[in-house]
PDB file of N, CA and C in Angstrom:
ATOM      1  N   UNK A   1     -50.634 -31.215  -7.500  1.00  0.00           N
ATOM      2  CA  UNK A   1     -49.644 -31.245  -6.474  1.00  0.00           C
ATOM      3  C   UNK A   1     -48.781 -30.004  -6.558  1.00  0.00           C
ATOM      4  N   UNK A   2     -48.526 -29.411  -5.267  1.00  0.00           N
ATOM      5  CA  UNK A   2     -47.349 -28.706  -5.165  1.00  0.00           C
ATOM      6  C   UNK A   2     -46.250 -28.811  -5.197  1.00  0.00           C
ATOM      7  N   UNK A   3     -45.167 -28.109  -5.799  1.00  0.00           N
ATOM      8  CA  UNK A   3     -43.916 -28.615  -5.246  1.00  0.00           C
ATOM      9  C   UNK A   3     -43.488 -28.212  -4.298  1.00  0.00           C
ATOM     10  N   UNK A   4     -42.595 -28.650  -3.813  1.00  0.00           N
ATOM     11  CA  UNK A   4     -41.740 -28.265  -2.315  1.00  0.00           C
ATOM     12  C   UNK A   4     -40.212 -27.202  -3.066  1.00  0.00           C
ATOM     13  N   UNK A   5     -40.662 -26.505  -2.228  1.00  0.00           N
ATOM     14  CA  UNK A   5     -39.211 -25.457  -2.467  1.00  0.00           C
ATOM     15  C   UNK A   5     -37.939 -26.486  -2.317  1.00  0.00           C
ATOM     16  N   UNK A   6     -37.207 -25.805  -3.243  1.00  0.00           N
ATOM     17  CA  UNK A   6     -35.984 -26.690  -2.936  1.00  0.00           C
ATOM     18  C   UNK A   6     -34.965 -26.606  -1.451  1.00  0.00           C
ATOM     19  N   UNK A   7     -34.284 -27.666  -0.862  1.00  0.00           N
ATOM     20  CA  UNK A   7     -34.141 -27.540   0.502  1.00  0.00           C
ATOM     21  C   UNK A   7     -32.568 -26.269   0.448  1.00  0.00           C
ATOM     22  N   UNK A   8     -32.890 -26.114   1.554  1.00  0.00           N
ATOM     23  CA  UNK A   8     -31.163 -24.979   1.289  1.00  0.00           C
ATOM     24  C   UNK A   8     -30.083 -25.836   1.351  1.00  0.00           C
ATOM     25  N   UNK A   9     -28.677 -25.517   1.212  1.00  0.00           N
ATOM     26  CA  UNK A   9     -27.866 -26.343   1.043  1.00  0.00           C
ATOM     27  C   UNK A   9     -27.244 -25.514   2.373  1.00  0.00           C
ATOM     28  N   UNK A  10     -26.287 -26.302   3.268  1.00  0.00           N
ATOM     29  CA  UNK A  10     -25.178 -25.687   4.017  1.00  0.00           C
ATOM     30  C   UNK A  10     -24.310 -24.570   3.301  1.00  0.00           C
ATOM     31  N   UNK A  11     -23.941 -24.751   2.301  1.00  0.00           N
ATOM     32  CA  UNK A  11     -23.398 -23.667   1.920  1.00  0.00           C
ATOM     33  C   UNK A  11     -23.889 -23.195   0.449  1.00  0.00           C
ATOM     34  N   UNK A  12     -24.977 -22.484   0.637  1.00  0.00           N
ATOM     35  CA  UNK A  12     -25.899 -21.656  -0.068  1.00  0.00           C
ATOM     36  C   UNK A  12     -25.346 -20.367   0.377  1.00  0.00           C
ATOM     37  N   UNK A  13     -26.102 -19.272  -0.392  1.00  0.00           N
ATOM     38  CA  UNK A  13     -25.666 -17.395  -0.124  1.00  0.00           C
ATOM     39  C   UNK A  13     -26.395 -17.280   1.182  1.00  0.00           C
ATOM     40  N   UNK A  14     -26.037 -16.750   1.668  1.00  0.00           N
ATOM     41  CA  UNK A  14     -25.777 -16.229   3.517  1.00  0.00           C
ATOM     42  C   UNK A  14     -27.372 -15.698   3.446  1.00  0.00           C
ATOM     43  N   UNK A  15     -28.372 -15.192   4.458  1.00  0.00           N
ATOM     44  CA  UNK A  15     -29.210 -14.826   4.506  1.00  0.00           C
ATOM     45  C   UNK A  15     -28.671 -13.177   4.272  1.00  0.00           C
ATOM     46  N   UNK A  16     -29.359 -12.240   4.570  1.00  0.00           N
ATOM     47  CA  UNK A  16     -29.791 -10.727   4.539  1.00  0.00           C
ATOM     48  C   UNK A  16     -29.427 -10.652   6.221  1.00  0.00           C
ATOM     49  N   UNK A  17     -29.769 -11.346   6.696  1.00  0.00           N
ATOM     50  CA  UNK A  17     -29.292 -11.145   8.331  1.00  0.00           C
ATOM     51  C   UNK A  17     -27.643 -11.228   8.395  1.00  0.00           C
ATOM     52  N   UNK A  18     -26.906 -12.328   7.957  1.00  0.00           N
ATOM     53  CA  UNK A  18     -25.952 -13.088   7.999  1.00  0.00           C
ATOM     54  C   UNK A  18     -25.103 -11.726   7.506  1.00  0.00           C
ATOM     55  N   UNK A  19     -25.713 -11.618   6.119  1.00  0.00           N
ATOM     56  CA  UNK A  19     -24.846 -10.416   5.518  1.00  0.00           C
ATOM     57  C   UNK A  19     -24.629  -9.402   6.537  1.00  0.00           C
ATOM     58  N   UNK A  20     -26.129  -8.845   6.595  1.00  0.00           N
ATOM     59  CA  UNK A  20     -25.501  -7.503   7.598  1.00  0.00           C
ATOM     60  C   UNK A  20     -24.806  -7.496   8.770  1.00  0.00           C
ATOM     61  N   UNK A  21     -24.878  -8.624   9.610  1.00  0.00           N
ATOM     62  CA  UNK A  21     -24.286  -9.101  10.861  1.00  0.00           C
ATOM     63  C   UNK A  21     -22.977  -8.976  10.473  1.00  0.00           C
ATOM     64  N   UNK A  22     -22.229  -9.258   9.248  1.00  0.00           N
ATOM     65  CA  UNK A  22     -20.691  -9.541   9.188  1.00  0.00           C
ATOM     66  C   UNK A  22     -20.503  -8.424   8.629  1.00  0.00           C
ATOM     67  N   UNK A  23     -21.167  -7.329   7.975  1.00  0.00           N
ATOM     68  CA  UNK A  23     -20.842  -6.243   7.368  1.00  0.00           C
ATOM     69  C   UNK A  23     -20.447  -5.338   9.194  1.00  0.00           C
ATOM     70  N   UNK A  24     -21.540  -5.205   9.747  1.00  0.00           N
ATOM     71  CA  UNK A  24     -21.771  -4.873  11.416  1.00  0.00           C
ATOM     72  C   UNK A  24     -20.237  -5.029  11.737  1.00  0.00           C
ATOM     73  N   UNK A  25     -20.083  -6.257  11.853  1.00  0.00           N
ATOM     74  CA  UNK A  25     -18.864  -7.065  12.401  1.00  0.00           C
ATOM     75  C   UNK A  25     -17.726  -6.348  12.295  1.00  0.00           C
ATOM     76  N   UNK A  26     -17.377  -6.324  10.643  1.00  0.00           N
ATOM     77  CA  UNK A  26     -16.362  -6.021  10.118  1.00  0.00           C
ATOM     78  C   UNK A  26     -16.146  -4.191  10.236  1.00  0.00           C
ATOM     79  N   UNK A  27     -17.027  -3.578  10.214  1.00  0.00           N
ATOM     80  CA  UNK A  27     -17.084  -1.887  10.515  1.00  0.00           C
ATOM     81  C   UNK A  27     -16.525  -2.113  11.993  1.00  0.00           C
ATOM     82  N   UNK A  28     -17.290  -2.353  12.861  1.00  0.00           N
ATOM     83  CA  UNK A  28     -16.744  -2.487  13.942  1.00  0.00           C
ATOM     84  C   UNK A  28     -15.330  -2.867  14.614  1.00  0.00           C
ATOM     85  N   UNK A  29     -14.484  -3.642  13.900  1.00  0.00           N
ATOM     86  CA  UNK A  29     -13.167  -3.994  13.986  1.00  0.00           C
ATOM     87  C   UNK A  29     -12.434  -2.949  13.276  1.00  0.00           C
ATOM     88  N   UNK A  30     -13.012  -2.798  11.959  1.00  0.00           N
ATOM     89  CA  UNK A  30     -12.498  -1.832  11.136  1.00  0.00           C
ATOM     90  C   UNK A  30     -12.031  -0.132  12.543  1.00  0.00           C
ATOM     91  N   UNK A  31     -13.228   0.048  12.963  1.00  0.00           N
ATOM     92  CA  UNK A  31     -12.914   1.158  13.868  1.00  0.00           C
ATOM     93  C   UNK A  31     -12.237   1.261  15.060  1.00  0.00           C
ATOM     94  N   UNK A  32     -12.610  -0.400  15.624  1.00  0.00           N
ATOM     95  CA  UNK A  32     -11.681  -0.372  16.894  1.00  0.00           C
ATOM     96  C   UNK A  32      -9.956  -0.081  17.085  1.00  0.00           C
ATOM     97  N   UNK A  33      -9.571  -0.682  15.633  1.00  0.00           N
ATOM     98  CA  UNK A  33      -7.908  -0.733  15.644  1.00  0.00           C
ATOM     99  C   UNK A  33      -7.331   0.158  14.201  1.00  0.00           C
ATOM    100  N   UNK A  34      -7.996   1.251  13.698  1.00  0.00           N
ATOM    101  CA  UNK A  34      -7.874   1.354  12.383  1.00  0.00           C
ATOM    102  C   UNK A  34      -7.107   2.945  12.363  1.00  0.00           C
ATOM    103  N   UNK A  35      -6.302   3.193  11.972  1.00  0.00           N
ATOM    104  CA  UNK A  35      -5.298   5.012  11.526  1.00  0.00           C
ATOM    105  C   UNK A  35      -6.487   5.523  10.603  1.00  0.00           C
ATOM    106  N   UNK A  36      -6.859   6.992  11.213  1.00  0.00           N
ATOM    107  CA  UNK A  36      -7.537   7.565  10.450  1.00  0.00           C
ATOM    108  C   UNK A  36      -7.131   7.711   8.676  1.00  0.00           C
ATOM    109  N   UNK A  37      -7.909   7.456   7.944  1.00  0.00           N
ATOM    110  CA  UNK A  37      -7.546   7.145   6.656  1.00  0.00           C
ATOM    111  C   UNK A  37      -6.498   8.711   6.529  1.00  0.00           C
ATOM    112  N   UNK A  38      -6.984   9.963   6.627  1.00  0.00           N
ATOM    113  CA  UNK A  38      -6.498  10.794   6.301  1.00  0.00           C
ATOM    114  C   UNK A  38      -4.537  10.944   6.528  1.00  0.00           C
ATOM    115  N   UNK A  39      -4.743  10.176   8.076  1.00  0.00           N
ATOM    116  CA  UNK A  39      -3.636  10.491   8.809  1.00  0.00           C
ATOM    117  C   UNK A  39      -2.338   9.279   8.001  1.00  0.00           C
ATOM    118  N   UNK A  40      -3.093   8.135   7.755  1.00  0.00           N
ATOM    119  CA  UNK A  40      -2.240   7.187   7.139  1.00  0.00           C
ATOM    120  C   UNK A  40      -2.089   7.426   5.599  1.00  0.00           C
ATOM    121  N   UNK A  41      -3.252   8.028   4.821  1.00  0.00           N
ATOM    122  CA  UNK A  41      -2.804   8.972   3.514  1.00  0.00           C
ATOM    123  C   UNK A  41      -1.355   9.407   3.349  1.00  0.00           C
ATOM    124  N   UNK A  42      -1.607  10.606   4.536  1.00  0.00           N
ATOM    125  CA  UNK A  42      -0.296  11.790   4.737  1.00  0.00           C
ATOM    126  C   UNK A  42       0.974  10.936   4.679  1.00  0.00           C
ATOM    127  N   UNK A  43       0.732  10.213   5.616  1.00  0.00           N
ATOM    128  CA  UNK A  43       2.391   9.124   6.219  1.00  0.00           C
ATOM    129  C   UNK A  43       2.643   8.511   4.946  1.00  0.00           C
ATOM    130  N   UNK A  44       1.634   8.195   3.962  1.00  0.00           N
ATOM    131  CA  UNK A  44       2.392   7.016   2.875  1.00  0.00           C
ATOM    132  C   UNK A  44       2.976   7.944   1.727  1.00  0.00           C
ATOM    133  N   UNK A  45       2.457   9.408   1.787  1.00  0.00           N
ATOM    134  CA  UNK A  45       2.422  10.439   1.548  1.00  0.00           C
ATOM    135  C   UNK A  45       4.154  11.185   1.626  1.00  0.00           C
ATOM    136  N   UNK A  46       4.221  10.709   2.868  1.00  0.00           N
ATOM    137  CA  UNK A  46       5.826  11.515   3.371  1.00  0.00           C
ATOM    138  C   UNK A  46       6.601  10.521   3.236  1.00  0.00           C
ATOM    139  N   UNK A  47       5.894   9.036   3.659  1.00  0.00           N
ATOM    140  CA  UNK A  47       7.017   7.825   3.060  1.00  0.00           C
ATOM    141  C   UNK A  47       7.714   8.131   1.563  1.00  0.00           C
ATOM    142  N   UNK A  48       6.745   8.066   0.742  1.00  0.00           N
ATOM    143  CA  UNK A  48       6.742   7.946  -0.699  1.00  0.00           C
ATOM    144  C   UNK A  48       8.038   9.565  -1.416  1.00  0.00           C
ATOM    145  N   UNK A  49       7.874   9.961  -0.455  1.00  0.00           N
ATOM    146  CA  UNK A  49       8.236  11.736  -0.614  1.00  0.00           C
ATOM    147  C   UNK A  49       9.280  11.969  -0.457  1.00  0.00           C
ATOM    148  N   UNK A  50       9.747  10.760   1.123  1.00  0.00           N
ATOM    149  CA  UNK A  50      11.029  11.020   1.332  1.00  0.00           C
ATOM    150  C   UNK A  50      11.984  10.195   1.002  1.00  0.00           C
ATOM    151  N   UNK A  51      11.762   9.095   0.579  1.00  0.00           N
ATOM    152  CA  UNK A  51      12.087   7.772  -0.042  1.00  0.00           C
ATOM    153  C   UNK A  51      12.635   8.138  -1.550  1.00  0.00           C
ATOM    154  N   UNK A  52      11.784   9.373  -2.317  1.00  0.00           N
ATOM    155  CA  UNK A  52      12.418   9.677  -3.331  1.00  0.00           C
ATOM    156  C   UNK A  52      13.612  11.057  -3.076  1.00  0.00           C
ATOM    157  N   UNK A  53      13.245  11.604  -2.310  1.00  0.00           N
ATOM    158  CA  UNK A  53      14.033  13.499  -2.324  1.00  0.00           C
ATOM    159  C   UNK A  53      15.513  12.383  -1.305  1.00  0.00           C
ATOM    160  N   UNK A  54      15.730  11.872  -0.427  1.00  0.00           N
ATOM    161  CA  UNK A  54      16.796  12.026   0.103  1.00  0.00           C
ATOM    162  C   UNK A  54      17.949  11.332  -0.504  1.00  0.00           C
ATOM    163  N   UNK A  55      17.451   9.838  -1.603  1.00  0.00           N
ATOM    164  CA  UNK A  55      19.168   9.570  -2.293  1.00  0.00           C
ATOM    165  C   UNK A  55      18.804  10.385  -3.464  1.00  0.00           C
ATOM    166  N   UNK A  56      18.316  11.393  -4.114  1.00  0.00           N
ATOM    167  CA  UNK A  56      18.179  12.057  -4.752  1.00  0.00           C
ATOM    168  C   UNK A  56      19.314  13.341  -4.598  1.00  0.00           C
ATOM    169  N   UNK A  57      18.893  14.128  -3.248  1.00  0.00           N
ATOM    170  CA  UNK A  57      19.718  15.179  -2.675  1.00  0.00           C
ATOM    171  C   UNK A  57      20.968  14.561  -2.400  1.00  0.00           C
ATOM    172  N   UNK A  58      21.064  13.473  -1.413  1.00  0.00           N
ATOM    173  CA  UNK A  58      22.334  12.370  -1.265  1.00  0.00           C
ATOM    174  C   UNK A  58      23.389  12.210  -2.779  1.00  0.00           C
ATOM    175  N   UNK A  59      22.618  11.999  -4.078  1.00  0.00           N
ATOM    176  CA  UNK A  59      23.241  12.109  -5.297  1.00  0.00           C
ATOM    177  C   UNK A  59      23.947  13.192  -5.790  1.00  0.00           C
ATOM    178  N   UNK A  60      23.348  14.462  -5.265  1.00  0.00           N
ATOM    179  CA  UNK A  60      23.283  15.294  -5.886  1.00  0.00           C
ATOM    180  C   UNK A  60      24.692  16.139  -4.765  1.00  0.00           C
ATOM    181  N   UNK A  61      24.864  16.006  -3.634  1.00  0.00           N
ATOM    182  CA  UNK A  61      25.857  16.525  -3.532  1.00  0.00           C
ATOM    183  C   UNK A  61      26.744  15.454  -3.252  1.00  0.00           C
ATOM    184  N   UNK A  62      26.993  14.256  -3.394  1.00  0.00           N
ATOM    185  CA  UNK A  62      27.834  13.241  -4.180  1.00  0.00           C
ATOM    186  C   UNK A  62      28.735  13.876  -5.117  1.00  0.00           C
ATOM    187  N   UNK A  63      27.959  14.144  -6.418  1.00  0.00           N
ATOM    188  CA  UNK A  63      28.525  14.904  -7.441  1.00  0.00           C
ATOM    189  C   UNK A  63      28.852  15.987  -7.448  1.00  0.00           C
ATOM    190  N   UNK A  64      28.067  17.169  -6.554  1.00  0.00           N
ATOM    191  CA  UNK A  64      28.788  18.731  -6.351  1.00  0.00           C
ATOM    192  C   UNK A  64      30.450  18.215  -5.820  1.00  0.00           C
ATOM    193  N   UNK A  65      30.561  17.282  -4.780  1.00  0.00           N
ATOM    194  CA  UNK A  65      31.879  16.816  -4.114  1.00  0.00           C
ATOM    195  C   UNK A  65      32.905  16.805  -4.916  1.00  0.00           C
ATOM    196  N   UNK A  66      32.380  15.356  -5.915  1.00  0.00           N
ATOM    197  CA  UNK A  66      33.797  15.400  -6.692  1.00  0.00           C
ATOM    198  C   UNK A  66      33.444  16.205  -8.162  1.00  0.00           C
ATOM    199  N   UNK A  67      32.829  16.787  -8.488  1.00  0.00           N
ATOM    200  CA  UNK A  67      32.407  18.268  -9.477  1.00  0.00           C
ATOM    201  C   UNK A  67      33.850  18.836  -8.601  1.00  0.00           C
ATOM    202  N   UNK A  68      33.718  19.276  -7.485  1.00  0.00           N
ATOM    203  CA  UNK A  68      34.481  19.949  -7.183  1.00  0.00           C
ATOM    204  C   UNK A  68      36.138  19.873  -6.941  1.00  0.00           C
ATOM    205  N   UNK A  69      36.200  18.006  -6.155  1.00  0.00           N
ATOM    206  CA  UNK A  69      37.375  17.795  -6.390  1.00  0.00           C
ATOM    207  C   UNK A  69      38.191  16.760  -7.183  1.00  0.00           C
ATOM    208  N   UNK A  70      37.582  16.269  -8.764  1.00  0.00           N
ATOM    209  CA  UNK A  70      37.855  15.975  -9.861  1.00  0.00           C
ATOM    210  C   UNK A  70      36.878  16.288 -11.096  1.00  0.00           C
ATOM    211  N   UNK A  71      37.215  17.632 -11.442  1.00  0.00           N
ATOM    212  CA  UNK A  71      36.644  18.156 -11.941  1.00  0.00           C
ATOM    213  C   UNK A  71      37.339  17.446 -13.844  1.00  0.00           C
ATOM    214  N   UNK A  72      36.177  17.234 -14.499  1.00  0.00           N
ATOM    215  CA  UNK A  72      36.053  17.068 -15.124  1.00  0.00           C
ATOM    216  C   UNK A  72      34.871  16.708 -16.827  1.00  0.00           C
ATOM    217  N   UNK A  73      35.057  16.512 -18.028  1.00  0.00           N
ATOM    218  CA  UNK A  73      33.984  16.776 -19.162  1.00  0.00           C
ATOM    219  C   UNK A  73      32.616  16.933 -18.845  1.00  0.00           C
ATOM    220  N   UNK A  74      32.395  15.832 -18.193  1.00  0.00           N
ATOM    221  CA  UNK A  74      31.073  15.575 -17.680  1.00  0.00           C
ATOM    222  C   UNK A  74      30.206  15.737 -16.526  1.00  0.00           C
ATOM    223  N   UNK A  75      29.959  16.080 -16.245  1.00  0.00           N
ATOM    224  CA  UNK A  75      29.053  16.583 -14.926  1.00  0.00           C
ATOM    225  C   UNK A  75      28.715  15.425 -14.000  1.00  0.00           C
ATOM    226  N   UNK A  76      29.481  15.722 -12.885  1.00  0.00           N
ATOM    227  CA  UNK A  76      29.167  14.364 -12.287  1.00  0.00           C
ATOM    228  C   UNK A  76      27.736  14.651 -11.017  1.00  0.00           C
ATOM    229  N   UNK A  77      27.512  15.704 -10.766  1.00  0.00           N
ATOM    230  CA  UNK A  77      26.071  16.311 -10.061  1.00  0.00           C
ATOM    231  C   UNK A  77      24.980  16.183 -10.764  1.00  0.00           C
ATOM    232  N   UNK A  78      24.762  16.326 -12.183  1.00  0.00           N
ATOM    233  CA  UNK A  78      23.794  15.546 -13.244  1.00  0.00           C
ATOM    234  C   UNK A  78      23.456  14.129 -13.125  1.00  0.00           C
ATOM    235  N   UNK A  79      24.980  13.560 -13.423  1.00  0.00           N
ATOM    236  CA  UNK A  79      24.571  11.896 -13.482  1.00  0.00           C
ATOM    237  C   UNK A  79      24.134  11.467 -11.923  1.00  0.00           C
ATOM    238  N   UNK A  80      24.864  11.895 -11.144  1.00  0.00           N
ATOM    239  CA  UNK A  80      24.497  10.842  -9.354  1.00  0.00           C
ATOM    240  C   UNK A  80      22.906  11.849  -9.450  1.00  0.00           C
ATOM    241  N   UNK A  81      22.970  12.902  -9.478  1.00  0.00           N
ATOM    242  CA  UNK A  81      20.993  13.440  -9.087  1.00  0.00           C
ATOM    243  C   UNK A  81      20.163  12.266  -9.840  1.00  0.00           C
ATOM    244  N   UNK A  82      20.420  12.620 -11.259  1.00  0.00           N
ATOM    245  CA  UNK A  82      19.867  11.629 -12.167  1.00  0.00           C
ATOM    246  C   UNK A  82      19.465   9.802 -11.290  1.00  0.00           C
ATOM    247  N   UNK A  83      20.886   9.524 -11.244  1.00  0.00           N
ATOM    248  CA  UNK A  83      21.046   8.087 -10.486  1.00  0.00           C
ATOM    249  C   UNK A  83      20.316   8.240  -8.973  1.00  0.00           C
ATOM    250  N   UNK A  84      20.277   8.923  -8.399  1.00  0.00           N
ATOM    251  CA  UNK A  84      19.605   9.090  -6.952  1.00  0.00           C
ATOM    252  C   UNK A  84      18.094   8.904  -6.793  1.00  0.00           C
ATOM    253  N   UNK A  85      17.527   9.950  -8.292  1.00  0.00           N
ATOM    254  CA  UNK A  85      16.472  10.070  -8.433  1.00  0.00           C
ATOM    255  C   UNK A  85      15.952   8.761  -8.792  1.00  0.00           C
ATOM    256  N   UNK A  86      16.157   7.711  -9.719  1.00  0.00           N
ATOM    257  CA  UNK A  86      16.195   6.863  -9.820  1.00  0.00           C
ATOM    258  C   UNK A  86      15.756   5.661  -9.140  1.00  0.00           C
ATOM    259  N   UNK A  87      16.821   5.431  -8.030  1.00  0.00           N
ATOM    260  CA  UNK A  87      16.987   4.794  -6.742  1.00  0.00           C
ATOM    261  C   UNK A  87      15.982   5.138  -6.259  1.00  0.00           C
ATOM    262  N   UNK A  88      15.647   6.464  -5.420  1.00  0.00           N
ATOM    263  CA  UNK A  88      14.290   6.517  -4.995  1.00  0.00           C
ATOM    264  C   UNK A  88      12.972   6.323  -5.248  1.00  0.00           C
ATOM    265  N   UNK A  89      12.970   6.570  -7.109  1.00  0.00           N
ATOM    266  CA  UNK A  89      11.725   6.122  -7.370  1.00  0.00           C
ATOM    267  C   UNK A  89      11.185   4.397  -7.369  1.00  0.00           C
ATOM    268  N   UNK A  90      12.584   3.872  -7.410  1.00  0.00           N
ATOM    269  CA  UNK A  90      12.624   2.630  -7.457  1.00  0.00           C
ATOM    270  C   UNK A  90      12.212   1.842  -5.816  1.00  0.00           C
ATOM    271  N   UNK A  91      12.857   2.814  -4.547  1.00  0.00           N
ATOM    272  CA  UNK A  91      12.520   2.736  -3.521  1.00  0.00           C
ATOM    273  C   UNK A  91      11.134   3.041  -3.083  1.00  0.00           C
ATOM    274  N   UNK A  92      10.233   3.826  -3.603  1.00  0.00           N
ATOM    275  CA  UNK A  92       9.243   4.428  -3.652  1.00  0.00           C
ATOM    276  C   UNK A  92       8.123   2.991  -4.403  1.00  0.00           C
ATOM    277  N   UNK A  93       8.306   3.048  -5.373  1.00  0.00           N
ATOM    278  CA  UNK A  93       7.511   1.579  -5.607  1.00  0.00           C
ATOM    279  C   UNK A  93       7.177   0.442  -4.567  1.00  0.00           C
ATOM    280  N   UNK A  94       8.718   0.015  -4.449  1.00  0.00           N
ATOM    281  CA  UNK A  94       8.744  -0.896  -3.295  1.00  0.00           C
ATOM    282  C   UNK A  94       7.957  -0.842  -2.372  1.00  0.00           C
ATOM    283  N   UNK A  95       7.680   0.238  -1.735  1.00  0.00           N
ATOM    284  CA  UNK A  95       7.198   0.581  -0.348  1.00  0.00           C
ATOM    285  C   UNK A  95       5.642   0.672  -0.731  1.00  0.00           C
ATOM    286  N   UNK A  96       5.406   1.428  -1.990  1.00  0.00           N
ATOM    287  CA  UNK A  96       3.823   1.108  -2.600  1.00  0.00           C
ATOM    288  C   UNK A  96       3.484  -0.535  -2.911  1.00  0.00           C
ATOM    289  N   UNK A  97       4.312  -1.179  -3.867  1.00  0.00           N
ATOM    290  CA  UNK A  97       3.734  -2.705  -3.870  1.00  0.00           C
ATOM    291  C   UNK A  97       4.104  -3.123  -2.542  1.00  0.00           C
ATOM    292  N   UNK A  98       4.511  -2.477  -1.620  1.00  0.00           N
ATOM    293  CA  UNK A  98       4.545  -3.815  -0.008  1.00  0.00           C
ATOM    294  C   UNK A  98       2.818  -2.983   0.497  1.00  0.00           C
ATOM    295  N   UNK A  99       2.810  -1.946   0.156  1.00  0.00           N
ATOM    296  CA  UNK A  99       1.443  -1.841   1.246  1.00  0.00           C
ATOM    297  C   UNK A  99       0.342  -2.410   0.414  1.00  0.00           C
ATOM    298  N   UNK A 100       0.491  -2.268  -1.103  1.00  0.00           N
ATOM    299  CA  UNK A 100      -0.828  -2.967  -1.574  1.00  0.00           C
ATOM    300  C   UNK A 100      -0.837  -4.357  -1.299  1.00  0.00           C
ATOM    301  N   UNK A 101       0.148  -4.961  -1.273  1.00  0.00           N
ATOM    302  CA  UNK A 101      -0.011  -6.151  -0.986  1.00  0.00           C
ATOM    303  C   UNK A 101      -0.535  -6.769   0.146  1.00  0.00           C
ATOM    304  N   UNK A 102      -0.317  -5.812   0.917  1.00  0.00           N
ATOM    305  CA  UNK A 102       0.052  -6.200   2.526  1.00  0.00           C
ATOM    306  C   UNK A 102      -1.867  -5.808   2.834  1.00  0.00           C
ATOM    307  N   UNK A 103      -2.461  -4.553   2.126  1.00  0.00           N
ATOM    308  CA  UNK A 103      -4.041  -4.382   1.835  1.00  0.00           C
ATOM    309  C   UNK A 103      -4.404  -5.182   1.195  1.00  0.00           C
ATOM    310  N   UNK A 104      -4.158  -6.093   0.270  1.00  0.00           N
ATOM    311  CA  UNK A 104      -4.847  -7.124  -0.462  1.00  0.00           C
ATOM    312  C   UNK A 104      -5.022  -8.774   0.483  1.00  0.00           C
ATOM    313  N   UNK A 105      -3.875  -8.689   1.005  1.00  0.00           N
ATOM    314  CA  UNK A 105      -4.200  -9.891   2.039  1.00  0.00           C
ATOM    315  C   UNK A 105      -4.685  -9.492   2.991  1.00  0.00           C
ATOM    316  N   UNK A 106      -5.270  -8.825   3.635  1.00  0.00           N
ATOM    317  CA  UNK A 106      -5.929  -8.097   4.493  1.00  0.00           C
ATOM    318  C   UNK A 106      -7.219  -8.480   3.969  1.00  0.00           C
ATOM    319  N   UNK A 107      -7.393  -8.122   3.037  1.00  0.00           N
ATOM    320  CA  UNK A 107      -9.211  -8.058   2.678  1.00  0.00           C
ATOM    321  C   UNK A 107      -9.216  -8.946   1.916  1.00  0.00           C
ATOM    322  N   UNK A 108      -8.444 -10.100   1.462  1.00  0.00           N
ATOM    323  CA  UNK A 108      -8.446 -11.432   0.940  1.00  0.00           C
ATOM    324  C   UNK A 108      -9.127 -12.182   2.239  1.00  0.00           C
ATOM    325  N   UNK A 109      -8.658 -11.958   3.662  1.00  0.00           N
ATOM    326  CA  UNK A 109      -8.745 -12.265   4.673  1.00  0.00           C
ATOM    327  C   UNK A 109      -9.725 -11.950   5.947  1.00  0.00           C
ATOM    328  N   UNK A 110     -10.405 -11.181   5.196  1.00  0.00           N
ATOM    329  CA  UNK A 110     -11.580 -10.569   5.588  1.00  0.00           C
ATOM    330  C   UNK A 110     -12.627 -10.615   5.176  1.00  0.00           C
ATOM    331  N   UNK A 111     -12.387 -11.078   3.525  1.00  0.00           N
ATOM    332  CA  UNK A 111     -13.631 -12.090   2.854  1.00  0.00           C
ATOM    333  C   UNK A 111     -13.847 -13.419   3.561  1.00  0.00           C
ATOM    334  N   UNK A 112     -12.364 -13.903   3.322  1.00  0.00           N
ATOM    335  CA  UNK A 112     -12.425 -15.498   4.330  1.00  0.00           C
ATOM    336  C   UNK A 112     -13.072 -15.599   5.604  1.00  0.00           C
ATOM    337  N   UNK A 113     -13.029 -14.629   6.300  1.00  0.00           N
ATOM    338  CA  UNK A 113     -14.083 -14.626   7.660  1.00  0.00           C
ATOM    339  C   UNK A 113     -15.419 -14.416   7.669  1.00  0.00           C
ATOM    340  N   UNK A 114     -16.009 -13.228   6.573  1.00  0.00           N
ATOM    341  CA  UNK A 114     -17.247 -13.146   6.204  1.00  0.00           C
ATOM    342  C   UNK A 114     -17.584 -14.571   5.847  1.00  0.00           C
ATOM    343  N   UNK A 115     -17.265 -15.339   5.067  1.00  0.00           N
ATOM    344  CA  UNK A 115     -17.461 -16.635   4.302  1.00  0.00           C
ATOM    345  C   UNK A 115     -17.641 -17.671   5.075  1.00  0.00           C
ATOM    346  N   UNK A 116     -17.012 -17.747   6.558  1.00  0.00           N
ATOM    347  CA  UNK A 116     -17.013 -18.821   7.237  1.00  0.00           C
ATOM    348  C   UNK A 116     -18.120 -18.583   8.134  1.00  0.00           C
ATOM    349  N   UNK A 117     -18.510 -17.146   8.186  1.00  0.00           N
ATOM    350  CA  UNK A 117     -19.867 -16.497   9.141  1.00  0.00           C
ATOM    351  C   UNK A 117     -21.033 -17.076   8.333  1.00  0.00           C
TER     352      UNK A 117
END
């Protein structure tokens, strides 16, 4: 006697068709509504750039100000640059963990549709 192949289950691995159909799918959406990678690079690029240089510069003549009109031991254009710089890098993160995140549920969510195809 032969055996009989075992029967497929409803939710068994997708065929080779199934796959490529949702790979198809997903390129296709991907292009219809998508910022050229390069162009959205640059922008997270100048986000990230300017998010750190402006309470940085903002710090920095903070302290030239009163450097100038309470002048005193310590340098107060050191500490606010210092503190500015700071702030921005801290601002600069932020804005990086919101887009990874914001890309991770994206393609958390884009598995989930492949999956239901």
């Amino acid at each position: 006697m032969r055996e009989q192949p075992p029967a497929a289950d409803a939710k068994s691995e997708p065929t080779l068709a199934e796959q490529v159909g949702a790979k198809a799918t997903r390129k296709l959406k991907a292009r219809s509504h998508a910022i050229s990678p390069v162009w959205f690079g640059l922008g997270m690029m100048g986000l990230v750039g300017w998010s750190v240089v402006v309470p940085t510069l903002l710090g920095a003549a903070l302290g030239m100000w009163l450097d100038k009109h309470y002048p005193g031991a310590h340098s107060w254009t050191l500490a606010l640059l210092v503190a500015g710089l700071v702030l921005g890098c801290v601002n600069a993160w932020h804005w990086i963990d919101k887009e990874d995140k914001a890309m991770g549920e994206e393609q958390k969510k884009q598995e989930e549709e492949d999956n239901e195809q």
